[in-house]
C-alpha atoms as a PDB file:
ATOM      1  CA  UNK A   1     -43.227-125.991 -51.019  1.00  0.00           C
ATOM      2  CA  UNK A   2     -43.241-129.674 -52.272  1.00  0.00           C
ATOM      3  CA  UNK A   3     -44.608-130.395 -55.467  1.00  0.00           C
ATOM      4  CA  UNK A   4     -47.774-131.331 -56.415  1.00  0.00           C
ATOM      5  CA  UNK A   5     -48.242-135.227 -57.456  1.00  0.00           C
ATOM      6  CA  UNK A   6     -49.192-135.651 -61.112  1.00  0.00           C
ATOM      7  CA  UNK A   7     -52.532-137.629 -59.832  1.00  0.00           C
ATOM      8  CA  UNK A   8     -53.921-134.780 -57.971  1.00  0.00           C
ATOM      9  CA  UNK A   9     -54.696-133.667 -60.886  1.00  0.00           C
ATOM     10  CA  UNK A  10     -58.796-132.709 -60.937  1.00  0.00           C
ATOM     11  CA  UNK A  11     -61.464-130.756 -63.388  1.00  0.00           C
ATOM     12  CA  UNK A  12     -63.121-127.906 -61.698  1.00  0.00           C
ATOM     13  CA  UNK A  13     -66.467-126.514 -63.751  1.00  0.00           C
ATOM     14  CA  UNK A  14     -66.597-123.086 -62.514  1.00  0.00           C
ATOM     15  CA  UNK A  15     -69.987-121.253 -62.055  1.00  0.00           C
ATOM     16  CA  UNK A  16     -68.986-118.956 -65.055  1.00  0.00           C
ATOM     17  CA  UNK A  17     -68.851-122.711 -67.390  1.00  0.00           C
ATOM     18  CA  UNK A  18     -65.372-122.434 -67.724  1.00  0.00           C
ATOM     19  CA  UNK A  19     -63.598-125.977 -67.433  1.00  0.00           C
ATOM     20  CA  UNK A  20     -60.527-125.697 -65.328  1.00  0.00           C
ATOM     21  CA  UNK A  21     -57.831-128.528 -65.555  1.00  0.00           C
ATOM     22  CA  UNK A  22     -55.269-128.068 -62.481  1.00  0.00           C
ATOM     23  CA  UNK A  23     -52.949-129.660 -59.672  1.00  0.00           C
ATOM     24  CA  UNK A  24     -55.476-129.993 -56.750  1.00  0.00           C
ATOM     25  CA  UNK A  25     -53.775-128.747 -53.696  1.00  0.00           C
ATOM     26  CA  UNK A  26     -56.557-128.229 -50.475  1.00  0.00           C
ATOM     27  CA  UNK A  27     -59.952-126.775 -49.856  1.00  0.00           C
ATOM     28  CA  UNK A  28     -61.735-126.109 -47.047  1.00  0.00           C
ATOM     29  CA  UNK A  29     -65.291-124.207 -46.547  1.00  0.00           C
ATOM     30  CA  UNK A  30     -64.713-121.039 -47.815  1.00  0.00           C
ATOM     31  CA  UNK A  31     -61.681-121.722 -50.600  1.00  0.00           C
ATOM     32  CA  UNK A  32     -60.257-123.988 -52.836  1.00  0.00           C
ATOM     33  CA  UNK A  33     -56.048-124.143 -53.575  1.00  0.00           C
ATOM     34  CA  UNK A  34     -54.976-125.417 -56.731  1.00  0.00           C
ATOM     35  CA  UNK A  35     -51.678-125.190 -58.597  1.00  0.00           C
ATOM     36  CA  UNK A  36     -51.538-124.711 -62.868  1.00  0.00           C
ATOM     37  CA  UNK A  37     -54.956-123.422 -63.400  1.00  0.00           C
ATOM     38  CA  UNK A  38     -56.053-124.275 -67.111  1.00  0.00           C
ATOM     39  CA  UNK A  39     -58.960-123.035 -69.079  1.00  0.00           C
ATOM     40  CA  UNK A  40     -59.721-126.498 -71.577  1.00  0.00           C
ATOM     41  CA  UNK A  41     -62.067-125.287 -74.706  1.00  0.00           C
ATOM     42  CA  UNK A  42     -62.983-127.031 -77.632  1.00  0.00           C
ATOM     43  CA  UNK A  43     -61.882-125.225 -80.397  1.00  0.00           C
ATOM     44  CA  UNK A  44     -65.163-126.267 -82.783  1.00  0.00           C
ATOM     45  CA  UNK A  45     -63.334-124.669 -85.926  1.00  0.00           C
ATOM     46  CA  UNK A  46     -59.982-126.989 -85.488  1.00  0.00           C
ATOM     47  CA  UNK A  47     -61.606-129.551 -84.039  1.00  0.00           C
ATOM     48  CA  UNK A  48     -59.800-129.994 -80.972  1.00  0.00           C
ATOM     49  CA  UNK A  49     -59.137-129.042 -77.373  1.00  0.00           C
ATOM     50  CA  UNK A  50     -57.536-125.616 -76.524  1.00  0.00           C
ATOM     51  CA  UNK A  51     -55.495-125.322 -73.093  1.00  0.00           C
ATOM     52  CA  UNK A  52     -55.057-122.016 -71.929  1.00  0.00           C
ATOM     53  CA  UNK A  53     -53.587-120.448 -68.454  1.00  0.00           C
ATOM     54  CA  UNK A  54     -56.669-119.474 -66.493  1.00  0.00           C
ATOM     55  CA  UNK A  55     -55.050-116.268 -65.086  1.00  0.00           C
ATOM     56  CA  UNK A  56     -52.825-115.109 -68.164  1.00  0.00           C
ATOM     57  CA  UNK A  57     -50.522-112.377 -66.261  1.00  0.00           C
ATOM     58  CA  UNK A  58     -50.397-115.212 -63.368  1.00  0.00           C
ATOM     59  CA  UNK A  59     -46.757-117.179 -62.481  1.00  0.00           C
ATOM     60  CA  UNK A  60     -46.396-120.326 -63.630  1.00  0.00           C
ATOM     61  CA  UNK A  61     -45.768-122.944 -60.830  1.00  0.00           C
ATOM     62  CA  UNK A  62     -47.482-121.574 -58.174  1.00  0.00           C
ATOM     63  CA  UNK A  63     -51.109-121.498 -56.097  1.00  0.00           C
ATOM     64  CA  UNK A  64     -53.934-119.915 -57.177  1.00  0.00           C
ATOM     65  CA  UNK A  65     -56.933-119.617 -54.255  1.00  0.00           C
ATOM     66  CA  UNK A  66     -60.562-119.692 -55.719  1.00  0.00           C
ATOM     67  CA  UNK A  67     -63.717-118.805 -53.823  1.00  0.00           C
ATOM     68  CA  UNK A  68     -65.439-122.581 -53.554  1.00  0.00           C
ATOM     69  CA  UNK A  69     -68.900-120.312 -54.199  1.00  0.00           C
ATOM     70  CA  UNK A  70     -67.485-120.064 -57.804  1.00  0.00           C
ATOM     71  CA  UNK A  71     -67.095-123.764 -58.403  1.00  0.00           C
ATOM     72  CA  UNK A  72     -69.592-125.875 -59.277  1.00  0.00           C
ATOM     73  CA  UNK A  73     -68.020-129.348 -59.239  1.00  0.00           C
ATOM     74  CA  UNK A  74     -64.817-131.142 -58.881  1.00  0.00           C
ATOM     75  CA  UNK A  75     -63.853-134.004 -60.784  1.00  0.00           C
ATOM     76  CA  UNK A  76     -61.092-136.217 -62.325  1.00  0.00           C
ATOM     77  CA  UNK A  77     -61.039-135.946 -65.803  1.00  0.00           C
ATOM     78  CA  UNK A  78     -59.826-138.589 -68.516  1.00  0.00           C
ATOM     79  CA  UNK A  79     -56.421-140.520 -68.271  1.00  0.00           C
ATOM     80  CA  UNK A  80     -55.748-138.518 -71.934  1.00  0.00           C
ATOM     81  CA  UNK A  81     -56.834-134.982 -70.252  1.00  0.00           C
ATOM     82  CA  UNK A  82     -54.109-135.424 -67.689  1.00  0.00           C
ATOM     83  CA  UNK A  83     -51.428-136.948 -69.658  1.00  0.00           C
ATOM     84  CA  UNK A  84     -51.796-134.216 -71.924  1.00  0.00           C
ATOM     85  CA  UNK A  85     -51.921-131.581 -69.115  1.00  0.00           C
ATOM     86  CA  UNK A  86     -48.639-132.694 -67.336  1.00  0.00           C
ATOM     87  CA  UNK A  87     -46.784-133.118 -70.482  1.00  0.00           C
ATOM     88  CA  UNK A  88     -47.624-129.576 -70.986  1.00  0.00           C
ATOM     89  CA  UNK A  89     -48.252-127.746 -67.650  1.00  0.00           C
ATOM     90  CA  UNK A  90     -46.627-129.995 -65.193  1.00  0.00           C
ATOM     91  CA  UNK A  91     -43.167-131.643 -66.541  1.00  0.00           C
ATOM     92  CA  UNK A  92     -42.338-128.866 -68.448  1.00  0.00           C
ATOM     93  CA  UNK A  93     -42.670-126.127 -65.954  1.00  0.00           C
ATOM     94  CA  UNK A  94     -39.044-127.075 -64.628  1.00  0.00           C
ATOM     95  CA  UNK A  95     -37.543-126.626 -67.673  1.00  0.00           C
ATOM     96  CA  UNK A  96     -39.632-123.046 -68.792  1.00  0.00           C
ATOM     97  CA  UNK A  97     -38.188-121.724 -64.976  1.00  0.00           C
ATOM     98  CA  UNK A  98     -34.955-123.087 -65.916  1.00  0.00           C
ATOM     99  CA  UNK A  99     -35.383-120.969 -69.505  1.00  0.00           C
ATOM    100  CA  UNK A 100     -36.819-117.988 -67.682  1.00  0.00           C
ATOM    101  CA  UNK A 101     -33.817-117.429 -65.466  1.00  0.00           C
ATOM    102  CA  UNK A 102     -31.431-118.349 -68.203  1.00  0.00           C
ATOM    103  CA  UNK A 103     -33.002-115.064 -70.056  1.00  0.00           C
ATOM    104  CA  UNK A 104     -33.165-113.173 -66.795  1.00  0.00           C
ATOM    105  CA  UNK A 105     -29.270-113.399 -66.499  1.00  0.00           C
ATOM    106  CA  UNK A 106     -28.584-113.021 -70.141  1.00  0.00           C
ATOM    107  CA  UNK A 107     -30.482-109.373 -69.753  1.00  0.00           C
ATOM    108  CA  UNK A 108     -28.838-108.483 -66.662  1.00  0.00           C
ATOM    109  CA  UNK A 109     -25.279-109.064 -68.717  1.00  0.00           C
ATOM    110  CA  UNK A 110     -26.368-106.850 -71.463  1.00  0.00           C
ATOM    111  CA  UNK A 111     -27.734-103.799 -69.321  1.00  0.00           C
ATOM    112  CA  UNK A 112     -24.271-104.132 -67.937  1.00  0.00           C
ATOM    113  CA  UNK A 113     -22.518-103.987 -70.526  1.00  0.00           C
ATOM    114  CA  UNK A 114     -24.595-101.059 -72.235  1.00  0.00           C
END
């Protein structure tokens, strides 16, 4: 699958009132595609804006399909919002994959060795 473009990236207010930062992928009728889904907060005690992966047991990198009855509006939030997103969700996901296999193969090795 080719990657998503770093200005496809869109707000989504759920009907819930969660505020979803993510790639925008498709939609059609019924469903909307996106890639990266993050939950943005502010954090009233620090402050400051909390980024968290909408589905937490989810893969990083991939799609995640939403029922378009759920969301409320789409929109393209602030040039800060998205160069704060892709620094975080975006151009770093290569390198946490890269990480994550890294890890995979070091455990492999020790099982073997054990």
């Amino acid at each position: 699958m080719p990657r998503k473009k770093k200005n496809d990236i869109r707000m989504i207010r759920l009907t819930n009132g969660l505020d979803v930062i993510c790639q925008y992928v498709s939609q059609d009728d019924d469903w909307l595609t996106v890639h990266n889904p993050v939950v943005c907060q502010h954090n009233t005690e620090e402050g400051r804006l909390q980024m968290t992966p909408l589905l937490n047991f989810g893969a990083r990198d991939t799609d995640s399909i939403i029922p378009i009855r759920l969301v409320d509006i789409i929109y393209t939030p602030t040039d800060g919002l998205i160069e704060e997103y892709n620094s975080v969700f975006v151009e770093q996901t290569k390198d946490i994959n890269v990480e994550e296999d890294e890890t995979e193969v070091i455990v492999e090795e020790e099982t073997v060795e054990v």
